[in-house]
C-alpha atoms as a PDB file:
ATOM      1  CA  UNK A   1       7.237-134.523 181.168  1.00  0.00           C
ATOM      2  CA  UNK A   2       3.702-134.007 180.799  1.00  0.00           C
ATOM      3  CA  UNK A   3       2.966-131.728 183.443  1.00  0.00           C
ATOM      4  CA  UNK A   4       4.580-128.803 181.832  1.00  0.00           C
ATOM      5  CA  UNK A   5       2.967-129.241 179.009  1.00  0.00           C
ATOM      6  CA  UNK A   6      -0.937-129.223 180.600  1.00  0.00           C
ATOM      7  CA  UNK A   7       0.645-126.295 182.455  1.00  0.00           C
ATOM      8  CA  UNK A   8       0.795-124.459 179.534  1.00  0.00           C
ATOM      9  CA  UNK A   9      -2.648-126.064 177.651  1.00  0.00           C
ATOM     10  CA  UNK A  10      -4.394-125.198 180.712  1.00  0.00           C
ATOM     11  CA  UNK A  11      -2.997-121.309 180.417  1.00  0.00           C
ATOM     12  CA  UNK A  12      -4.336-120.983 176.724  1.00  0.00           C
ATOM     13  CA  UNK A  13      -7.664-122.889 177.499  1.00  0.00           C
ATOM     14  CA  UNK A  14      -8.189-119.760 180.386  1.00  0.00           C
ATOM     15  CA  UNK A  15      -7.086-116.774 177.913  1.00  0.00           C
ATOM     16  CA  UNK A  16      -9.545-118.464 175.765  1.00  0.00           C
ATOM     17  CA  UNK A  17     -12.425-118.146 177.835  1.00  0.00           C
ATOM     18  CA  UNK A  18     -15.227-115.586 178.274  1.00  0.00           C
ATOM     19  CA  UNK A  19     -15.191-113.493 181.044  1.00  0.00           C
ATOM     20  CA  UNK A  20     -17.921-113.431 184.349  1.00  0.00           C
ATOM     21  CA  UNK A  21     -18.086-109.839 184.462  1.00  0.00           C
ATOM     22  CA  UNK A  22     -22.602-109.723 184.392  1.00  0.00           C
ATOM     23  CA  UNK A  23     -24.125-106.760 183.004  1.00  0.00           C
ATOM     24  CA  UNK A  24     -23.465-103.726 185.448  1.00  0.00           C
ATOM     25  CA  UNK A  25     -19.911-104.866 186.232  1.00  0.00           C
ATOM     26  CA  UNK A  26     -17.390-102.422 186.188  1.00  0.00           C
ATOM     27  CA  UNK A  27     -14.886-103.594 182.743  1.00  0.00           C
ATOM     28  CA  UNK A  28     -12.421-102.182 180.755  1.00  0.00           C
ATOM     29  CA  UNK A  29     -12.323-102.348 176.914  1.00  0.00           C
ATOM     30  CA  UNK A  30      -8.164-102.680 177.468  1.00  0.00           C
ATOM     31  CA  UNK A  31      -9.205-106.317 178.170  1.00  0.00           C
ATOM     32  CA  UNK A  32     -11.313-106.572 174.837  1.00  0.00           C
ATOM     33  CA  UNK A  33      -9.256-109.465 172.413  1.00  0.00           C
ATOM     34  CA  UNK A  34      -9.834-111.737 169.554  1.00  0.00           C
ATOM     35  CA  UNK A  35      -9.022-115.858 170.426  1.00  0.00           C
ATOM     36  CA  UNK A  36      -5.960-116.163 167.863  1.00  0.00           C
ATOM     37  CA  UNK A  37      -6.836-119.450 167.127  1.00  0.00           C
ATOM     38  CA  UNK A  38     -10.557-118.931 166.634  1.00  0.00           C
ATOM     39  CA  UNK A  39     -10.775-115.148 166.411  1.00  0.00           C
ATOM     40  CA  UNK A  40     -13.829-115.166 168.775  1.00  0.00           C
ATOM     41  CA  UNK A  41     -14.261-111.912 170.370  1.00  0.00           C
ATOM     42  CA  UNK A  42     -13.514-111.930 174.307  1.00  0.00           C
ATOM     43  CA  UNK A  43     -13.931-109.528 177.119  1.00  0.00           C
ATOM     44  CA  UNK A  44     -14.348-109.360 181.031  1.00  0.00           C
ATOM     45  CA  UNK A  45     -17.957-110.060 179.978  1.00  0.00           C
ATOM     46  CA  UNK A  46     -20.039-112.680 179.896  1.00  0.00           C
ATOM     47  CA  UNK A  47     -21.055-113.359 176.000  1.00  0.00           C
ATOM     48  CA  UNK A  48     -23.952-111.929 176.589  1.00  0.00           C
ATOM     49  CA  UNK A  49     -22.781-108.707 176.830  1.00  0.00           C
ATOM     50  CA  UNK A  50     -19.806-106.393 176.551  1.00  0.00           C
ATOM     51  CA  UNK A  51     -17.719-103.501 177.899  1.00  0.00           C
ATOM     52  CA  UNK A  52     -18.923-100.130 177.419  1.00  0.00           C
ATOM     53  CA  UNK A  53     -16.106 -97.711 177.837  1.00  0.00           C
ATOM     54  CA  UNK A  54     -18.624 -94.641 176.781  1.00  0.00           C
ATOM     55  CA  UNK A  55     -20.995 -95.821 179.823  1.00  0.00           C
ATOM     56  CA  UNK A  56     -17.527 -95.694 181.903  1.00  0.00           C
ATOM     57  CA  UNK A  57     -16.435 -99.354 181.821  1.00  0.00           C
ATOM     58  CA  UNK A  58     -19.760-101.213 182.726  1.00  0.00           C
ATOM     59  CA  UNK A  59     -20.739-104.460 181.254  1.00  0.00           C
ATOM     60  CA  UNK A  60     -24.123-104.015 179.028  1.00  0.00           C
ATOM     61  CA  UNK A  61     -26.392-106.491 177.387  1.00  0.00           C
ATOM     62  CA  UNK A  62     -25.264-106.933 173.668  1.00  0.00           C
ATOM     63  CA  UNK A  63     -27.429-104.715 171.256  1.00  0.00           C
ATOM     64  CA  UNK A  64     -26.950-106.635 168.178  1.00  0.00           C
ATOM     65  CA  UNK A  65     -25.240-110.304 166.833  1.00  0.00           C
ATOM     66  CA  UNK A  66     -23.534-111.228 163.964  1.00  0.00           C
ATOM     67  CA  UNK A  67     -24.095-114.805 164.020  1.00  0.00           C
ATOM     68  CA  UNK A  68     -27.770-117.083 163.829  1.00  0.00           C
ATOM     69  CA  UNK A  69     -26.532-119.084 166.884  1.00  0.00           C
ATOM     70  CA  UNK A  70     -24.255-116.708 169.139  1.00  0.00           C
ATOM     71  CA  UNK A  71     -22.345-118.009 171.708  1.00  0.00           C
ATOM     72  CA  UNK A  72     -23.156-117.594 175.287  1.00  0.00           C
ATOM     73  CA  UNK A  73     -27.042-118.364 174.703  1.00  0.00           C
ATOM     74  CA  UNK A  74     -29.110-120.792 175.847  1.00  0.00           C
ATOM     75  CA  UNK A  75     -32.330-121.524 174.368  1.00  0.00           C
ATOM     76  CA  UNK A  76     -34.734-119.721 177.141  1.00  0.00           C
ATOM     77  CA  UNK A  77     -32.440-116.378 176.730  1.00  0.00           C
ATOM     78  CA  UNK A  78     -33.787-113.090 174.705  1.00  0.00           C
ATOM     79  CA  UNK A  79     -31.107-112.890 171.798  1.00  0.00           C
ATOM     80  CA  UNK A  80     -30.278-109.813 170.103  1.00  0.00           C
ATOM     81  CA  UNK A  81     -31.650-109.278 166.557  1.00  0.00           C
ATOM     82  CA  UNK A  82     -29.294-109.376 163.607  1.00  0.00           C
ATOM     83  CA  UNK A  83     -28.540-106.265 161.694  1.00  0.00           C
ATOM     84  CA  UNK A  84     -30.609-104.978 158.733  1.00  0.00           C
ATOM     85  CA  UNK A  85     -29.129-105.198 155.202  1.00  0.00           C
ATOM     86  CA  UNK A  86     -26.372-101.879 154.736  1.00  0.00           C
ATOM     87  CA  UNK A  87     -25.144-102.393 158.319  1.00  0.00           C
ATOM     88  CA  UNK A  88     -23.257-104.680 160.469  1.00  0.00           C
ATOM     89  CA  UNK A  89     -22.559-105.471 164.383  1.00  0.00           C
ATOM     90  CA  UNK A  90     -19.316-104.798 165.540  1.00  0.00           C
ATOM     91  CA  UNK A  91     -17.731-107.959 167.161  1.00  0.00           C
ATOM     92  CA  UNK A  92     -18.622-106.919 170.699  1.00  0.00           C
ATOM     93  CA  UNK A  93     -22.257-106.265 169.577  1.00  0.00           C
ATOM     94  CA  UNK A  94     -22.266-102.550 170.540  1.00  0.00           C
ATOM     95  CA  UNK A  95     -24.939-102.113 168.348  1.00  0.00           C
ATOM     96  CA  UNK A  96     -25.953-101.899 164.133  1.00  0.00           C
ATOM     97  CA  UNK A  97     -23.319 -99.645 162.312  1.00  0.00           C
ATOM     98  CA  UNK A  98     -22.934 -98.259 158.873  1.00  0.00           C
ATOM     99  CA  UNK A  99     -21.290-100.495 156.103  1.00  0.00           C
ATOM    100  CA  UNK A 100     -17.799 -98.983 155.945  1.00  0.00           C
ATOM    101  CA  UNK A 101     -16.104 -97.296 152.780  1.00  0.00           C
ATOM    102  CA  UNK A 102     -12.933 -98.316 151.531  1.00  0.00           C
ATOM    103  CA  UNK A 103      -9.780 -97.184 153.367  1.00  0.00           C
ATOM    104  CA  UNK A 104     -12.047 -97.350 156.830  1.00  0.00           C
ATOM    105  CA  UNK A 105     -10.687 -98.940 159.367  1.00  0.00           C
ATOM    106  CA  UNK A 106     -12.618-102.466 159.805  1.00  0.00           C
ATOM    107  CA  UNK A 107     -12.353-105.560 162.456  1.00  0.00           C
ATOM    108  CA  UNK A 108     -10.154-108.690 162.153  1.00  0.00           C
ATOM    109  CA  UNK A 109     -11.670-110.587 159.186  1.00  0.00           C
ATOM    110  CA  UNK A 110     -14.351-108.641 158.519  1.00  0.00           C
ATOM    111  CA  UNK A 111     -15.111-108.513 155.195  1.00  0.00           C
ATOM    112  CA  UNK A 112     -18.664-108.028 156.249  1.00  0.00           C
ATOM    113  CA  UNK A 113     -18.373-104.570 157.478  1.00  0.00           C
ATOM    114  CA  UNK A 114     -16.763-103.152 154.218  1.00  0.00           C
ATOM    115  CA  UNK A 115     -19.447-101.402 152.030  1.00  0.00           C
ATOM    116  CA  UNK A 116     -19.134-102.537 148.282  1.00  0.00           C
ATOM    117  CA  UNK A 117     -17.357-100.670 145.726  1.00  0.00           C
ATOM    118  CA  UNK A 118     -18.405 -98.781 142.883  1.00  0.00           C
ATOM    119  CA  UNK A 119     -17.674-101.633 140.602  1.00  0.00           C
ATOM    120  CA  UNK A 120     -18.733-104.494 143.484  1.00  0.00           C
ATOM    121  CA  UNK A 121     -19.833-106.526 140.551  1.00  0.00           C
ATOM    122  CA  UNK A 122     -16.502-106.972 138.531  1.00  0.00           C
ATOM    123  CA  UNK A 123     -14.544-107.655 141.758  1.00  0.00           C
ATOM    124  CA  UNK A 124     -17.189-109.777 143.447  1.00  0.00           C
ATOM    125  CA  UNK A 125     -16.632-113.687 144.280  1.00  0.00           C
ATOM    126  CA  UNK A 126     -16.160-116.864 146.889  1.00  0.00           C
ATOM    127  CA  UNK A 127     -13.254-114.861 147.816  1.00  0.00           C
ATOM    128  CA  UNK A 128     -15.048-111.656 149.233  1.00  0.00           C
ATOM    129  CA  UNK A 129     -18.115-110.003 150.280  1.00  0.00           C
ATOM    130  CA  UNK A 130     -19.803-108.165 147.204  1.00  0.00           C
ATOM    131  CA  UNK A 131     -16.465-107.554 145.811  1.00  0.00           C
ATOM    132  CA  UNK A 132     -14.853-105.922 149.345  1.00  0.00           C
ATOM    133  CA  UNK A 133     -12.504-107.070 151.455  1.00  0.00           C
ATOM    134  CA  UNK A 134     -11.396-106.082 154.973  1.00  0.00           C
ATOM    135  CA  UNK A 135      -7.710-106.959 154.866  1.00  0.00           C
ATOM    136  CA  UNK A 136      -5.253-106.031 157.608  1.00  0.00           C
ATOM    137  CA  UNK A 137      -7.894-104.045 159.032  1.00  0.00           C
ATOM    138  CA  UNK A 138      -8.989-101.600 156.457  1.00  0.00           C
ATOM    139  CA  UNK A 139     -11.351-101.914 154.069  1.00  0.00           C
ATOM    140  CA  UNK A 140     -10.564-102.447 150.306  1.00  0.00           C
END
């Protein structure tokens, strides 16, 4: 009775995993998903970088992070810089964008990439990020 099960473990444990496409590869960005159990951003790339359907689905080095500690680097490896204050990186690191305005269209969870409302301070708490909040993907 067990083998069907770690049949179907194994499955999710693959879907789950980052892809081996190095920079250079040939990609495509239909292949781009979030894990749905830990909403980390996959591709046919490696981690460390991403499909670039505007340099005609080729694998590139990342341009920016989101995180301190990204995944997919090892100590010895040259890690993109974070984003300056008023812009965020996109999940597959494509590089620093523009804080959105509400009612743009924003990433999975997000909240990050919404810029703050006129009155950021009355709506700000623990729940949100300076009083925005990027909920079913737009940004309120």
């Amino acid at each position: 009775m067990l083998g069907p099960r770690l049949l179907v473990f194994s499955a999710l444990c693959v879907f789950a995993m980052a892809g081996t496409a190095q920079p250079g590869s040939t990609c495509s960005t239909a292949n781009d998903r979030l894990d749905p159990s830990s909403h980390k951003f996959l591709s046919e790339c490696t981690d460390q970088s991403f499909c670039s359907g505007i340099v005609n689905g080729t694998c590139v080095p990342r341009q920016c992070r989101r995180d301190e500690f990204p995944f997919g680097f090892g100590p010895e490896d040259a890690i993109p810089s974070q984003c300056p204050v008023g812009t965020f990186c996109p999940d597959e690191g494509s590089g620093c964008r523009p804080l959105i305005a509400v009612g743009g269209a924003c990433q999975l969870n997000r909240d990050e990439q919404c810029a703050a409302p006129a009155d950021w301070q009355d709506l700000s708490s623990t729940q949100n990020f300076n009083g925005s909040i990027c909920l079913h993907s737009v940004c309120w």
